[in-house]
C-alpha atoms as a PDB file:
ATOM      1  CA  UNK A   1     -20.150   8.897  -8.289  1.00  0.00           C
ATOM      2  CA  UNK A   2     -21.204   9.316  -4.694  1.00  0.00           C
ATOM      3  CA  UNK A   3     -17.951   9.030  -2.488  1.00  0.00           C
ATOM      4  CA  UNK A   4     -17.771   8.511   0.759  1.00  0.00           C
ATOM      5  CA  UNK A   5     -14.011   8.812   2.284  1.00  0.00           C
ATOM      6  CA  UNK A   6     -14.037   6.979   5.593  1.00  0.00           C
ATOM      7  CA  UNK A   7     -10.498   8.477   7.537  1.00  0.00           C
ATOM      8  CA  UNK A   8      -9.773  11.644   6.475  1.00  0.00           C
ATOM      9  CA  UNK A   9      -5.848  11.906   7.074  1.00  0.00           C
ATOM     10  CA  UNK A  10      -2.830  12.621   4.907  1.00  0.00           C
ATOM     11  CA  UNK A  11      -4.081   9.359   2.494  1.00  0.00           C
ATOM     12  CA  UNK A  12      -8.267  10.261   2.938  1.00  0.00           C
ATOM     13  CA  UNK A  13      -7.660  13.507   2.251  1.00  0.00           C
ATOM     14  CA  UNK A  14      -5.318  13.245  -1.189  1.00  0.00           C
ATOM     15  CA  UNK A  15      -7.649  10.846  -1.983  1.00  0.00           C
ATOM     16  CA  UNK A  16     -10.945  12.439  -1.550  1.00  0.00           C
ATOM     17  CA  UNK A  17      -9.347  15.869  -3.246  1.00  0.00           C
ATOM     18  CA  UNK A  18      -7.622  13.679  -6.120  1.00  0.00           C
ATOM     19  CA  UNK A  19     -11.622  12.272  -6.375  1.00  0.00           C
ATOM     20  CA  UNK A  20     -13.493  14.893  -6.128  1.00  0.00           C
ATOM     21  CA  UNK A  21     -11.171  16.967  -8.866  1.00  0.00           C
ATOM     22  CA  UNK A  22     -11.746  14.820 -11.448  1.00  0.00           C
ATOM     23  CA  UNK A  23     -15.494  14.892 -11.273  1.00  0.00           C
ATOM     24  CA  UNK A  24     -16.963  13.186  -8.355  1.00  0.00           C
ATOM     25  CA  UNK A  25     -19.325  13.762  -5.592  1.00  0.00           C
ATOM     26  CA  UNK A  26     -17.028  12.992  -2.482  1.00  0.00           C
ATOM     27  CA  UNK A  27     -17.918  13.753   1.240  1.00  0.00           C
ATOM     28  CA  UNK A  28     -15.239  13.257   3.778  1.00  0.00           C
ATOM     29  CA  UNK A  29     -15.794  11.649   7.572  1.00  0.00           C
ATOM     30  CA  UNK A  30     -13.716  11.066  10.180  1.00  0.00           C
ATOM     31  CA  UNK A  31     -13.994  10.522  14.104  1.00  0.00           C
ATOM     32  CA  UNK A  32     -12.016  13.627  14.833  1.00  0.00           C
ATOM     33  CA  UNK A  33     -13.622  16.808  14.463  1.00  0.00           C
ATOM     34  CA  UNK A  34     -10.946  19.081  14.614  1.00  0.00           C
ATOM     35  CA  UNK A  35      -9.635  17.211  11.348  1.00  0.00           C
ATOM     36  CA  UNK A  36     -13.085  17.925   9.367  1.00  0.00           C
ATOM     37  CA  UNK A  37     -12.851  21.663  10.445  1.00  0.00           C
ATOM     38  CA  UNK A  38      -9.632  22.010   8.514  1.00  0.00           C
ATOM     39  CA  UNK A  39     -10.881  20.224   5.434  1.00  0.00           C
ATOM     40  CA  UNK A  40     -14.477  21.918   5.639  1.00  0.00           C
ATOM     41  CA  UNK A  41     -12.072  25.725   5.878  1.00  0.00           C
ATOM     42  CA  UNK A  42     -10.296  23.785   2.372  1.00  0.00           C
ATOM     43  CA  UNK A  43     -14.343  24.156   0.712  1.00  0.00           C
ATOM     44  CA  UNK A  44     -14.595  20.305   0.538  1.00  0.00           C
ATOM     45  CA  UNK A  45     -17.684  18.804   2.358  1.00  0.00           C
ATOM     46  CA  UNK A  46     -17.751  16.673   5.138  1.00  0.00           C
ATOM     47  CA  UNK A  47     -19.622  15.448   8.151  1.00  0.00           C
ATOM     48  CA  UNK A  48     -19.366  13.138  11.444  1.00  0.00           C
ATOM     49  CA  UNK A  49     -23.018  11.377  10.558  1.00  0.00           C
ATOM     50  CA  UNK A  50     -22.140   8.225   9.740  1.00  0.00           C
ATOM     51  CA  UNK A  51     -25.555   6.566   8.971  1.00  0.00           C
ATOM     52  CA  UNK A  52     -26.556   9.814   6.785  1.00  0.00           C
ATOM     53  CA  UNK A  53     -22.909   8.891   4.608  1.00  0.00           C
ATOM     54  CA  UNK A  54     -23.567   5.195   4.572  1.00  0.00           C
ATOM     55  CA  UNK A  55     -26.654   5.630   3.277  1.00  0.00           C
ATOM     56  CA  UNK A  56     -26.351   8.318   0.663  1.00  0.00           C
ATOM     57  CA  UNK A  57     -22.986   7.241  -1.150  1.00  0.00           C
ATOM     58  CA  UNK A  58     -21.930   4.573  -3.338  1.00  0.00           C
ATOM     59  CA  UNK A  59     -18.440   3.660  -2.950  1.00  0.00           C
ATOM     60  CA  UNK A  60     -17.016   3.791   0.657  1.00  0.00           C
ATOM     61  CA  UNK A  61     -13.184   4.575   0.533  1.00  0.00           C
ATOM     62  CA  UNK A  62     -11.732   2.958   3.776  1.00  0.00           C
ATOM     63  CA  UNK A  63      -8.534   5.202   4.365  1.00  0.00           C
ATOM     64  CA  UNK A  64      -8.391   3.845   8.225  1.00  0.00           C
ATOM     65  CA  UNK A  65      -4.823   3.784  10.287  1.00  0.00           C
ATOM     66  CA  UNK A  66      -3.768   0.439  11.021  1.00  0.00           C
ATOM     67  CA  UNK A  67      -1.028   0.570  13.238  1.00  0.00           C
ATOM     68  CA  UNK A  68       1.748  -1.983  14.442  1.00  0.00           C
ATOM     69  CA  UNK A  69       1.797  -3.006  17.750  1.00  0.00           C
ATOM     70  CA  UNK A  70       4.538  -5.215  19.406  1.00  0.00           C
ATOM     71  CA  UNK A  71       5.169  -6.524  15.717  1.00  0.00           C
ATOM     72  CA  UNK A  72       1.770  -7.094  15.061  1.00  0.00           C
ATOM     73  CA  UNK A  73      -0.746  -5.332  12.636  1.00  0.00           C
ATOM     74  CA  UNK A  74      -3.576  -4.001  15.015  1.00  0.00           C
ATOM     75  CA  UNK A  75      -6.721  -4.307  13.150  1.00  0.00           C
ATOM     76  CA  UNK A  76      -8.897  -2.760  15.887  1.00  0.00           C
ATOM     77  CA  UNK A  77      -9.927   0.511  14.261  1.00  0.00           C
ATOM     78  CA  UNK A  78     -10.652  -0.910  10.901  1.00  0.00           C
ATOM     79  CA  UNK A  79     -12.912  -3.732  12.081  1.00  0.00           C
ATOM     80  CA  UNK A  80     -14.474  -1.317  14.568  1.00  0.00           C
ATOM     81  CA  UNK A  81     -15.690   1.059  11.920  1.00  0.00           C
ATOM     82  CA  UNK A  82     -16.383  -1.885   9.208  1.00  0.00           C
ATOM     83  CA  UNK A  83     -18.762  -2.945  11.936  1.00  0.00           C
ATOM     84  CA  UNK A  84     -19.986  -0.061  12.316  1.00  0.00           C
ATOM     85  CA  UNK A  85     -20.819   0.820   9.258  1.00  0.00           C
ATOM     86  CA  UNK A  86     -22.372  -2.978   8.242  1.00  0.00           C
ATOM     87  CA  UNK A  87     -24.630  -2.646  10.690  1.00  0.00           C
ATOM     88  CA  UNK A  88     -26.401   0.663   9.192  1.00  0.00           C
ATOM     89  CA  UNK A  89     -25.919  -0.460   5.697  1.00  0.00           C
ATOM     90  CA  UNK A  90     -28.417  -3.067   6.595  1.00  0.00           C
ATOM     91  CA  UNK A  91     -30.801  -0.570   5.806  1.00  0.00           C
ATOM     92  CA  UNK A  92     -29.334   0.274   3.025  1.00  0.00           C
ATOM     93  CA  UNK A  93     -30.864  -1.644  -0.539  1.00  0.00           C
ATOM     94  CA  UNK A  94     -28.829  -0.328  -3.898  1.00  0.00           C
ATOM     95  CA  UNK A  95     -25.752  -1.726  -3.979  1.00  0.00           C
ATOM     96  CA  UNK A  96     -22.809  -0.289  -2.864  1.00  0.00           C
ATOM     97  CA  UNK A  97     -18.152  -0.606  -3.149  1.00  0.00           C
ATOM     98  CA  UNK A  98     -16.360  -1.384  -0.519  1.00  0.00           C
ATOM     99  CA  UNK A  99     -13.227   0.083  -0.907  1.00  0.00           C
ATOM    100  CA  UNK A 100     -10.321  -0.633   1.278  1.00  0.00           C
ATOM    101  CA  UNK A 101      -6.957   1.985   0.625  1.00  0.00           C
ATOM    102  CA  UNK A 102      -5.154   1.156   3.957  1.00  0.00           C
ATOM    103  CA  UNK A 103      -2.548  -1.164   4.210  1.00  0.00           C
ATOM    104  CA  UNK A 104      -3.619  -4.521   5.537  1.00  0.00           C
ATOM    105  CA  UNK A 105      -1.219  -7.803   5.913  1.00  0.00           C
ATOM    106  CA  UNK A 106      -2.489 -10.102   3.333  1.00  0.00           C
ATOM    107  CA  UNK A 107      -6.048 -12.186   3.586  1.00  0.00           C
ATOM    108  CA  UNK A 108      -7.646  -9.380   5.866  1.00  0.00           C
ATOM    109  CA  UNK A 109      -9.812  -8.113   3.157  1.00  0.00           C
ATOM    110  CA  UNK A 110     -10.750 -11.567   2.618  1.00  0.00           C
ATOM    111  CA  UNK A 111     -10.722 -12.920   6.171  1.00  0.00           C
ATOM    112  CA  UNK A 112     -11.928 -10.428   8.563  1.00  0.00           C
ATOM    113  CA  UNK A 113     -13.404  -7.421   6.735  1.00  0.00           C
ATOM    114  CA  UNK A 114     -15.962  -9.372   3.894  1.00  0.00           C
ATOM    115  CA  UNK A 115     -17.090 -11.329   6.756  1.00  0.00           C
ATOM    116  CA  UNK A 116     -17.670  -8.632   8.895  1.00  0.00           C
ATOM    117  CA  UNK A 117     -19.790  -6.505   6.420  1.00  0.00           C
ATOM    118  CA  UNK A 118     -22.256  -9.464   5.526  1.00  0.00           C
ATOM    119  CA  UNK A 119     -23.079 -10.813   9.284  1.00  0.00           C
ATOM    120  CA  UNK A 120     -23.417  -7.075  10.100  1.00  0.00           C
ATOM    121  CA  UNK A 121     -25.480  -6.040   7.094  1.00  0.00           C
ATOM    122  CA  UNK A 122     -26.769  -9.398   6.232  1.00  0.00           C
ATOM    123  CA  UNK A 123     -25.813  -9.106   2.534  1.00  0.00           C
ATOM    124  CA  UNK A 124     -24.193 -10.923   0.379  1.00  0.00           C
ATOM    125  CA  UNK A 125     -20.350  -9.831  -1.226  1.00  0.00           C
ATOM    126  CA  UNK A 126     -20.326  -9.634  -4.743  1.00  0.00           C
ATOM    127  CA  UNK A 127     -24.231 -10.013  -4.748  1.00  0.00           C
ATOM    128  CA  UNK A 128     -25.382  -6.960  -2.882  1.00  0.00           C
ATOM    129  CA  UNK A 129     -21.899  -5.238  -2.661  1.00  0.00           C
ATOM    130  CA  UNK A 130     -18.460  -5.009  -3.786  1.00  0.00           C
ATOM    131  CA  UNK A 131     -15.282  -5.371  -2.553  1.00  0.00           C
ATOM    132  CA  UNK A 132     -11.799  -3.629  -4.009  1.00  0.00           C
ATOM    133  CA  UNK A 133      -8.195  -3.445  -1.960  1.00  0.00           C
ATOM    134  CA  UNK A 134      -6.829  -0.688  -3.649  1.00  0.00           C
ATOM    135  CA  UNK A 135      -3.372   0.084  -2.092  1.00  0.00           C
ATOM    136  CA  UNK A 136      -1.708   3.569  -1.757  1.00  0.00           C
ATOM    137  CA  UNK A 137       2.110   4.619  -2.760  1.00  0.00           C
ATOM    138  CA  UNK A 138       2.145   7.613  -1.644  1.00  0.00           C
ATOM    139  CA  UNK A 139       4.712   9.930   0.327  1.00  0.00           C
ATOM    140  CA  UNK A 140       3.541  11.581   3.507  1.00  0.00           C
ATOM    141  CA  UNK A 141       5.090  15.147   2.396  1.00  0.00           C
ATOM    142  CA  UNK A 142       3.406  15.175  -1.208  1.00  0.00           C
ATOM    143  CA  UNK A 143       0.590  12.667  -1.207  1.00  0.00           C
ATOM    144  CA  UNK A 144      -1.784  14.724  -3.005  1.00  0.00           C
ATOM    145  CA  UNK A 145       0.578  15.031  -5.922  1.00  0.00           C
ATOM    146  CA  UNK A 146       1.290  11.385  -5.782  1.00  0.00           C
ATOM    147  CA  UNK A 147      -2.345  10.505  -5.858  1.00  0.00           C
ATOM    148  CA  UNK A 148      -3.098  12.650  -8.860  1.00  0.00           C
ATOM    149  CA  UNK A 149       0.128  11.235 -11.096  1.00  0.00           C
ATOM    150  CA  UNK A 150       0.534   7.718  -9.699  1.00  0.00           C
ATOM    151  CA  UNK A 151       3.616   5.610 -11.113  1.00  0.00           C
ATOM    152  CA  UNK A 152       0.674   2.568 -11.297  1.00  0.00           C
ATOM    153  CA  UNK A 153      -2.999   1.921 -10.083  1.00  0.00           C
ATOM    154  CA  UNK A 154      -3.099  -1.327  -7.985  1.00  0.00           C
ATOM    155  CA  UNK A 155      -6.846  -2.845  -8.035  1.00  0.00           C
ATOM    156  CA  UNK A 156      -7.524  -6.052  -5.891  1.00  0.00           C
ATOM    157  CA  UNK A 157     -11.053  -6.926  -6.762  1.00  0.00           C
ATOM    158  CA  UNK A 158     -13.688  -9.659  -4.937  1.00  0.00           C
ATOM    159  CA  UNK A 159     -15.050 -10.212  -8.433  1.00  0.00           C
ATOM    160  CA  UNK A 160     -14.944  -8.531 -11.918  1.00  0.00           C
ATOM    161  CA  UNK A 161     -17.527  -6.397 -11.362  1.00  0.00           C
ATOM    162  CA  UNK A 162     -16.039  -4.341  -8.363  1.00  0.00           C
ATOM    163  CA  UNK A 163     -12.900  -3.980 -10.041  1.00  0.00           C
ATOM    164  CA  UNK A 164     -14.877  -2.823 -12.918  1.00  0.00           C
ATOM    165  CA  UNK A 165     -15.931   0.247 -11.048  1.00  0.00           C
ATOM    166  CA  UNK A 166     -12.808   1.114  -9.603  1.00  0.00           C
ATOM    167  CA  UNK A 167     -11.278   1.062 -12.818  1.00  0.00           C
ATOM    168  CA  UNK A 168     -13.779   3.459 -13.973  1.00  0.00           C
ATOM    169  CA  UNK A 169     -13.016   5.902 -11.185  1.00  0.00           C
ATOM    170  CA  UNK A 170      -9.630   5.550 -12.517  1.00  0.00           C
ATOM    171  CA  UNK A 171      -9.636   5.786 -16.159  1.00  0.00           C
ATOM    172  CA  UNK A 172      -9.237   9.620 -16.520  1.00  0.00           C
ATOM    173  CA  UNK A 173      -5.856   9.366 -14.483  1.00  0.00           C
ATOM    174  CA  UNK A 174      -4.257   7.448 -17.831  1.00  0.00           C
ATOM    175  CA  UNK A 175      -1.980   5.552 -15.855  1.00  0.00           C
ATOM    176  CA  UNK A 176      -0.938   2.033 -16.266  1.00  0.00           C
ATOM    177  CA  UNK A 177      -3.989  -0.058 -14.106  1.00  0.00           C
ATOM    178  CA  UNK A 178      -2.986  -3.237 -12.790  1.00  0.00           C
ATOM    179  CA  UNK A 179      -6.393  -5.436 -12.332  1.00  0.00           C
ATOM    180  CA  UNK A 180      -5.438  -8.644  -9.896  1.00  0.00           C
ATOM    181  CA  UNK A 181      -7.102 -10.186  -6.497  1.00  0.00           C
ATOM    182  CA  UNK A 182      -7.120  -8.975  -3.174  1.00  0.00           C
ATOM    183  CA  UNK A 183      -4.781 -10.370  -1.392  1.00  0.00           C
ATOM    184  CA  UNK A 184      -2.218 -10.103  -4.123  1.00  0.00           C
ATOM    185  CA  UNK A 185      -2.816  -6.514  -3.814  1.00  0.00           C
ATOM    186  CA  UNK A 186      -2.183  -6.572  -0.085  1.00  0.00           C
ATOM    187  CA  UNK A 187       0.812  -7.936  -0.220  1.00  0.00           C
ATOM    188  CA  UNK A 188       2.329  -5.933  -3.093  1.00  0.00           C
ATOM    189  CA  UNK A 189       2.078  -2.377  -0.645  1.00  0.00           C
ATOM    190  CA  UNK A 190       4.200  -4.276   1.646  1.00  0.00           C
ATOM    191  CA  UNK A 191       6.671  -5.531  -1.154  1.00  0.00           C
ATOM    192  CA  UNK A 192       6.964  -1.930  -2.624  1.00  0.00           C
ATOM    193  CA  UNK A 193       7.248  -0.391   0.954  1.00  0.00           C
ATOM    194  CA  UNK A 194       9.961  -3.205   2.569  1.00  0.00           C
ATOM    195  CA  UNK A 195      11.520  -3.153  -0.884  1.00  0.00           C
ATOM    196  CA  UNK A 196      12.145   0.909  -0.161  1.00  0.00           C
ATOM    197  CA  UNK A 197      13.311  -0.075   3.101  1.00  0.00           C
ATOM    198  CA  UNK A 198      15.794  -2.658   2.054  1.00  0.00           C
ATOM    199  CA  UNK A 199      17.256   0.416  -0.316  1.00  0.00           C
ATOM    200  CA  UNK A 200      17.762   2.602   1.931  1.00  0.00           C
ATOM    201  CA  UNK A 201      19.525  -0.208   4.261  1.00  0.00           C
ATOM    202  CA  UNK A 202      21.625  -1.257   1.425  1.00  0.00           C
ATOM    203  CA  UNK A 203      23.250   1.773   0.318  1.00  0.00           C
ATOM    204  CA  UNK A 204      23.467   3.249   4.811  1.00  0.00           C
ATOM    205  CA  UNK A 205      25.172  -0.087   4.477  1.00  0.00           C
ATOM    206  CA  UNK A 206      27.776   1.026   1.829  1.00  0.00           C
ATOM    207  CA  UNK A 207      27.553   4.382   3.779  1.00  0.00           C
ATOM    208  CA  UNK A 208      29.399   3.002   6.848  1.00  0.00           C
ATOM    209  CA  UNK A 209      31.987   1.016   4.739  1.00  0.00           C
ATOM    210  CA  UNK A 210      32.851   3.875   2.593  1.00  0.00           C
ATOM    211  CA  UNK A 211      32.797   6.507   6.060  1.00  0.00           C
ATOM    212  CA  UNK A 212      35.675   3.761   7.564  1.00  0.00           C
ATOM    213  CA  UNK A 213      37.614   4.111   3.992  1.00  0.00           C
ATOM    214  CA  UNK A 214      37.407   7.658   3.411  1.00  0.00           C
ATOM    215  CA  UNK A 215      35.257   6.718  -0.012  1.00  0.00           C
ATOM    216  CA  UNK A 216      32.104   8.970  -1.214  1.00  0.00           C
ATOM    217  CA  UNK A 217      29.176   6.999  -0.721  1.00  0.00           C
ATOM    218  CA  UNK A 218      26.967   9.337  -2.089  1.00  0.00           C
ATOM    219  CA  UNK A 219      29.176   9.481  -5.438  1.00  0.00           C
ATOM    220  CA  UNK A 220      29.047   5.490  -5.017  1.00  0.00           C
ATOM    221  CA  UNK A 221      25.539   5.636  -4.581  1.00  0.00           C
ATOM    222  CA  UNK A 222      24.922   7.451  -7.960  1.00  0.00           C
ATOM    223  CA  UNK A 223      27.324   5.496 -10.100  1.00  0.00           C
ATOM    224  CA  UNK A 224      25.244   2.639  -9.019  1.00  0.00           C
ATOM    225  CA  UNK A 225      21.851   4.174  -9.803  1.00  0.00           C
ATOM    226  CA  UNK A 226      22.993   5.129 -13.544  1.00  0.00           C
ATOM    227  CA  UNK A 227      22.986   1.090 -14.656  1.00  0.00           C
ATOM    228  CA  UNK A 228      20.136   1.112 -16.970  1.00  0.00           C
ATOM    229  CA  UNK A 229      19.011  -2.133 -15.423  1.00  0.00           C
ATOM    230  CA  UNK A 230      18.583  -0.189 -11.676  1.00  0.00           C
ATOM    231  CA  UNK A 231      15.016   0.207 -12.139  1.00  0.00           C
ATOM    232  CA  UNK A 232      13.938  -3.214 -13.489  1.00  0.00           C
ATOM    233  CA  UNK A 233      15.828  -5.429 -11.321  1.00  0.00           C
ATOM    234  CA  UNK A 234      16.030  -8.634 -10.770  1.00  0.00           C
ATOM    235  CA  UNK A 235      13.440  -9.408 -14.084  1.00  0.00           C
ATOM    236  CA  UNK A 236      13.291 -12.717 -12.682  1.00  0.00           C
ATOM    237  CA  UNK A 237      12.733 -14.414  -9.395  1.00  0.00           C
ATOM    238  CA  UNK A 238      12.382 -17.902  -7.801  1.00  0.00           C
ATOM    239  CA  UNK A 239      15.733 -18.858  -8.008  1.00  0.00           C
ATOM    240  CA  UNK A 240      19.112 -18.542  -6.932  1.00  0.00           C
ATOM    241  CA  UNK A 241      21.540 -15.915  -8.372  1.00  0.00           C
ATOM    242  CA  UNK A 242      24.703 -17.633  -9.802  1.00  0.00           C
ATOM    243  CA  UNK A 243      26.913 -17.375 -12.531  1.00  0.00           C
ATOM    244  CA  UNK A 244      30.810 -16.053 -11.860  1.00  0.00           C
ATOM    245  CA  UNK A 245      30.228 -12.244 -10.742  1.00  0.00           C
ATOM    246  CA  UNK A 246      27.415 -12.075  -8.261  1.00  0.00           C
ATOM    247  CA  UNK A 247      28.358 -14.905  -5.879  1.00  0.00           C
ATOM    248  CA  UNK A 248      32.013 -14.294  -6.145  1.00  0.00           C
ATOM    249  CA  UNK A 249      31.953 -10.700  -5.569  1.00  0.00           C
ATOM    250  CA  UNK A 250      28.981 -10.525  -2.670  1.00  0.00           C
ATOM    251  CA  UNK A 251      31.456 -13.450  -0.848  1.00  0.00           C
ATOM    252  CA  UNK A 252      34.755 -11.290  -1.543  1.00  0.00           C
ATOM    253  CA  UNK A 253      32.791  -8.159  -0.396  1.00  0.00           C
ATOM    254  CA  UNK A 254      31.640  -9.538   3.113  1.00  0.00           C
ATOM    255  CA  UNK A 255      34.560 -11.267   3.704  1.00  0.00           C
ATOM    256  CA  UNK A 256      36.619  -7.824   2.743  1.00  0.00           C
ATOM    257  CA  UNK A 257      34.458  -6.021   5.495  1.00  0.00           C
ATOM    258  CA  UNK A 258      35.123  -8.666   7.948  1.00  0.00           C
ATOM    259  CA  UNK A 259      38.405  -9.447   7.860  1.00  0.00           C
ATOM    260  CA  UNK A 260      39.833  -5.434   7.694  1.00  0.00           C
ATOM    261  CA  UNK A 261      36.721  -5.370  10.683  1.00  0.00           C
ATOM    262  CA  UNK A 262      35.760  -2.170   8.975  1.00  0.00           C
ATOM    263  CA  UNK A 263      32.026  -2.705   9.513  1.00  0.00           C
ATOM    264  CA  UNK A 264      29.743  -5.970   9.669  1.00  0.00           C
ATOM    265  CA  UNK A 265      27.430  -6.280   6.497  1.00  0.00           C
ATOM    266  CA  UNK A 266      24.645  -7.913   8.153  1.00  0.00           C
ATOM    267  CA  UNK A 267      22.423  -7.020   4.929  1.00  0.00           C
ATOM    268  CA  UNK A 268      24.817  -8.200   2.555  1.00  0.00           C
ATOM    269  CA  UNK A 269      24.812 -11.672   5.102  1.00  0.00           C
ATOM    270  CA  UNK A 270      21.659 -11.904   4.799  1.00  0.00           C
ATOM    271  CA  UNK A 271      21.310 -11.795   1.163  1.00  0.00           C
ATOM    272  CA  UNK A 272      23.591 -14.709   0.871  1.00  0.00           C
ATOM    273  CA  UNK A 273      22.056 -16.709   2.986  1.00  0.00           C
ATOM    274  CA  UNK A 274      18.699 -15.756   1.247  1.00  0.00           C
ATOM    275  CA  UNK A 275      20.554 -16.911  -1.692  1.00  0.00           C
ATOM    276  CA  UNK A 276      21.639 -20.159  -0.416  1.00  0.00           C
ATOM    277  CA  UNK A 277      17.593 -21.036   1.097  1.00  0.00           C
ATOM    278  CA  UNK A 278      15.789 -19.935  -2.189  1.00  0.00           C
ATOM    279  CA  UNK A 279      18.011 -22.871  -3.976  1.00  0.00           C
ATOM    280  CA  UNK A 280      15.710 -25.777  -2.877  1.00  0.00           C
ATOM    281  CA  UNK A 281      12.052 -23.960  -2.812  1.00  0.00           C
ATOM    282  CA  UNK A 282       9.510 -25.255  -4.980  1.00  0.00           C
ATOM    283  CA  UNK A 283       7.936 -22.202  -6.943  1.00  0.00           C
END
């Protein structure tokens, strides 16, 4: 396949090398030049002509930063480019992916991008083009070796036929594919990457309790992560935790920390009260 990777930082570039490895024809673009220098000095091609890459490739791999600003997802460079690149692909009559790899708050695919590429090119999603969100996992120190042995692949599609391709692109990686919508896909890069977060908040948590008691955290921290149930937890969701342990204990725990003033659990706090609002939500 024709590739076109459109950003070519850390996540364009493990992505365009991971591509082009296992067989494809990928050309990398970006608005910086001094970043295509270094990946044309690497032997992989590349250029700053955006109408010659819309028009020659097939799939478009959007790899674009979207950046938070004042608590808010700025969707400026993304659009820009989408634009862009709608307009020329006006011109353009096979049909082509869409591919969108950056991380987007849910409905953007579906809400501002789609709409952008068909007033722009005046085609038709899922007609003239397709549409994927496929999300990345992968660490800013080793994404290339992330890329190329992925835990799972995450494919949002527009319709069966985009995720289709995708899949195809993906097939010789023989890892576990995960076929669902796009928006579903959005959100599940932010419940992977705020479910990180909340791990490495819980245990800094038990870090400053056990630092006040003279305890090992990091030996706590391991006996915790050998329950053969660490990885796979919770296996279910949509209700409340209960039975005798959990809500005793996590009560006993916070109130331990509070009363000896040793540090204030706000996590732990918080996952009580989480509890407590989850008990009358209709799922």
């Amino acid at each position: 396949m024709r590739m076109a990777i459109i950003g070519s930082g850390k996540v364009g570039f493990a992505t365009g090398k991971g591509f082009s490895e296992t067989g494809n024809d990928v050309i990398f673009y970006d608005s910086n030049a001094e970043v295509l220098e270094e990946i044309e000095k690497k032997g992989y091609k590349n250029s700053q002509n955006l109408e010659k890459i819309v028009l020659d490739s097939d799939i478009f791999i959007i790899c674009l930063p979207t950046p938070t600003k004042r608590g808010k997802i700025n969707l400026s460079i993304i659009k820009k480019v989408t634009k862009e690149m709608s307009k020329l692909l006006k011109n353009r009559e096979k049909y082509f992916l869409f591919v969108v790899k950056s991380t987007t708050v849910p409905l953007t695919t579906e809400k501002h991008l789609i709409p952008i590429l068909e007033k722009y090119s005046g085609k038709k999603a899922g007609k003239d083009f397709g549409v994927c969100y496929n999300p990345e996992f992968l660490r800013e120190d080793d994404a290339y070796q992330d890329f190329i042995n992925p835990d799972r692949i995450v494919i949002g599609e527009y319709d069966k036929k985009s995720g289709k391709i995708l899949e195809g692109l993906y097939k010789t990686f023989k890892k576990p594919i995960i076929r669902t919508d796009l928006k579903t896909a959005e959100i599940a890069k932010y419940a992977n990457n705020c479910f990180y977060a909340t791990k490495i908040s819980f245990f800094n948590e038990f870090h400053m309790v056990c630092k006040n008691l003279g305890i090992d955290s990091n030996l706590v921290r391991k006996i915790v992560q050998m329950d053969r149930y660490y990885s796979n937890h919770p296996w279910f969701h949509g209700e409340r935790f209960g039975g005798n342990c959990l809500p005793k204990d996590l009560n006993a725990f916070v109130g331990f920390c509070k009363n000896k003033r040793i540090h204030d659990p706000v996590l732990l706090k918080a996952v009580w009260k989480v509890n407590k609002e989850i008990d009358g939500f209709e799922v």
